[in-house]
Protein backbone atom coordinates (compact mmCIF):
# COMPACT_ATOMS: atom_id res chain seq x y z
CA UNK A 1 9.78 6.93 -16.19
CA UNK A 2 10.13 8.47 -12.72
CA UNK A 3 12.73 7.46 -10.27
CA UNK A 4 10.83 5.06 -8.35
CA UNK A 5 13.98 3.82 -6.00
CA UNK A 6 12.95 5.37 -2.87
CA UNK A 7 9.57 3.09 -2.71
CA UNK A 8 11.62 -0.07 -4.02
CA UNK A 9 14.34 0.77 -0.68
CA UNK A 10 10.78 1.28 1.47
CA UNK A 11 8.91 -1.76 0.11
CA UNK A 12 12.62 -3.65 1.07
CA UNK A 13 12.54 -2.81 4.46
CA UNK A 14 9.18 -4.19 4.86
CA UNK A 15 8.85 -7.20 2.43
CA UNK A 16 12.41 -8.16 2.19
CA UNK A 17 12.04 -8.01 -1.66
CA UNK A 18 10.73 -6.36 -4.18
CA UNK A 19 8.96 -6.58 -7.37
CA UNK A 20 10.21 -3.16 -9.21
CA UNK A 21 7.45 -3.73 -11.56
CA UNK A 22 4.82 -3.85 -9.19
CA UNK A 23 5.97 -1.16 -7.22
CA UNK A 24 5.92 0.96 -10.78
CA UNK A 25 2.33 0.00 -11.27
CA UNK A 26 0.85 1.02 -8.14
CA UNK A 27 2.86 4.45 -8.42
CA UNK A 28 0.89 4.54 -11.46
CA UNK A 29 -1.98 3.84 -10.50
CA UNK A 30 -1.53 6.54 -7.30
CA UNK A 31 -0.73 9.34 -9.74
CA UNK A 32 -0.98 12.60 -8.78
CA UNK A 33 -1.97 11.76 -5.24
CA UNK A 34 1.60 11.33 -4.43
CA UNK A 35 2.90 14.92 -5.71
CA UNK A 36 0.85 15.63 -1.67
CA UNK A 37 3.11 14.72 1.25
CA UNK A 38 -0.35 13.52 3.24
CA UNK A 39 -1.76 11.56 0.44
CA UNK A 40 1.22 10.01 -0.07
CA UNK A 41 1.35 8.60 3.26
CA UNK A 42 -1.05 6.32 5.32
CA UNK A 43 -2.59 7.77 8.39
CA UNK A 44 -3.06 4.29 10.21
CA UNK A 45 -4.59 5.97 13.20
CA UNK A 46 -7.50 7.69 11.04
CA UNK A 47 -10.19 5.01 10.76
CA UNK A 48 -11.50 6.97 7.68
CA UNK A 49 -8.01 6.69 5.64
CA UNK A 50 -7.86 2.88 6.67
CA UNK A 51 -11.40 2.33 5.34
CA UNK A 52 -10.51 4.47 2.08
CA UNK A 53 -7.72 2.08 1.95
CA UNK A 54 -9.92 -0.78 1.74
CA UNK A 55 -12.17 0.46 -0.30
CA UNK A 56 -10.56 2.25 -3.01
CA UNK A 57 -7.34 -0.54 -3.04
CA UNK A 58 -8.49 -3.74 -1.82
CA UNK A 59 -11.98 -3.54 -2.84
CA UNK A 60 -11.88 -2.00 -6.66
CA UNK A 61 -8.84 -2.33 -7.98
CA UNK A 62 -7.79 -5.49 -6.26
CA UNK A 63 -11.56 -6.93 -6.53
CA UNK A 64 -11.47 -8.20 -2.82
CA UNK A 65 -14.53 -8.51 -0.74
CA UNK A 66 -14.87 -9.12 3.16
CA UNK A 67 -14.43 -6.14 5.56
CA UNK A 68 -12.83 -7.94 8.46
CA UNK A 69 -10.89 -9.88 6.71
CA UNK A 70 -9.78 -7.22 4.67
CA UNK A 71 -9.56 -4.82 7.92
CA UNK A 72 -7.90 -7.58 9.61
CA UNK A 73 -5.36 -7.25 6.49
CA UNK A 74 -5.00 -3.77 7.15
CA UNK A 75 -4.10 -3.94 10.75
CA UNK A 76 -1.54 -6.82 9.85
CA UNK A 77 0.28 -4.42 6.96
CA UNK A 78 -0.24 -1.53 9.46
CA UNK A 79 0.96 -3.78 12.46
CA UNK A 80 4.24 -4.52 10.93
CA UNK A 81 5.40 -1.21 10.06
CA UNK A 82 4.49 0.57 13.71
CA UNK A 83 7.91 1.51 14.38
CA UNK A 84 7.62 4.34 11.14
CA UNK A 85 5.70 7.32 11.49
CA UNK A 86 5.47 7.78 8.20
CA UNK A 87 3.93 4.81 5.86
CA UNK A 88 4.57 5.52 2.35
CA UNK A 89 1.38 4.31 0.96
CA UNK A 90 2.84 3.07 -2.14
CA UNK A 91 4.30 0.21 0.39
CA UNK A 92 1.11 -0.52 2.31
CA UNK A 93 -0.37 -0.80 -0.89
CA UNK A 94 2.23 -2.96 -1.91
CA UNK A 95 2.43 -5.36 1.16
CA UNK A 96 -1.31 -5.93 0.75
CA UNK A 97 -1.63 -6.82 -2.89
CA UNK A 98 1.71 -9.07 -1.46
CA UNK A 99 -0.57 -10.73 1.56
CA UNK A 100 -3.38 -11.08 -0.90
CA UNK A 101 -0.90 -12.86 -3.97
CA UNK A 102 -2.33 -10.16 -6.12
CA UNK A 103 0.64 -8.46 -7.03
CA UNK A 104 0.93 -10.73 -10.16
CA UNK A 105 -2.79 -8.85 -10.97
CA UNK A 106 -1.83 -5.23 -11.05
């Protein structure tokens, strides 16, 4: 398996913990995508990437429905890390299936 540590250290800063295994499954599930430096991060200022966010994460694979709450989720996860330029998105991914109690689900 890859050397995940460097999005377990992220997901720490932000969450406080973190569930290894979760963090393996979304890098998983992100694949390829995170070989690219800008699809591996989250452009939170790009309304397009934050509704690609919702509706490739929250919506199918986390089977969430709701726009604003699920923007409103967005912003929150967004919100909380504005003092880094660059959001991994394995750790927004992560701190939204964490505010939904769906990372039990992945």
């Amino acid at each position: 398996m890859a050397d995940n540590s460097k999005y377990y250290e992220d997901v720490k800063n932000y969450a406080g913990s973190c569930d290894e295994a979760a963090v393996d499954k979304i890098v998983k599930h992100l694949g390829i995508a995170l070989r690219n430096r800008d699809s591996a991060l989250v452009s939170a200022s790009d309304p397009k990437e934050l509704e690609r966010v919702r509706e490739s994460w929250l919506k199918k694979k986390l089977g969430l429905s709701g726009d604003a709450e699920l923007d409103a989720a967005i912003q929150t996860v967004v919100g909380k890390m504005k003092g880094d330029r660059s959001k991994e998105r394995v750790t927004v991914y992560y701190m939204l299936a964490e505010h939904f109690n769906k990372l039990g689900a992945l």
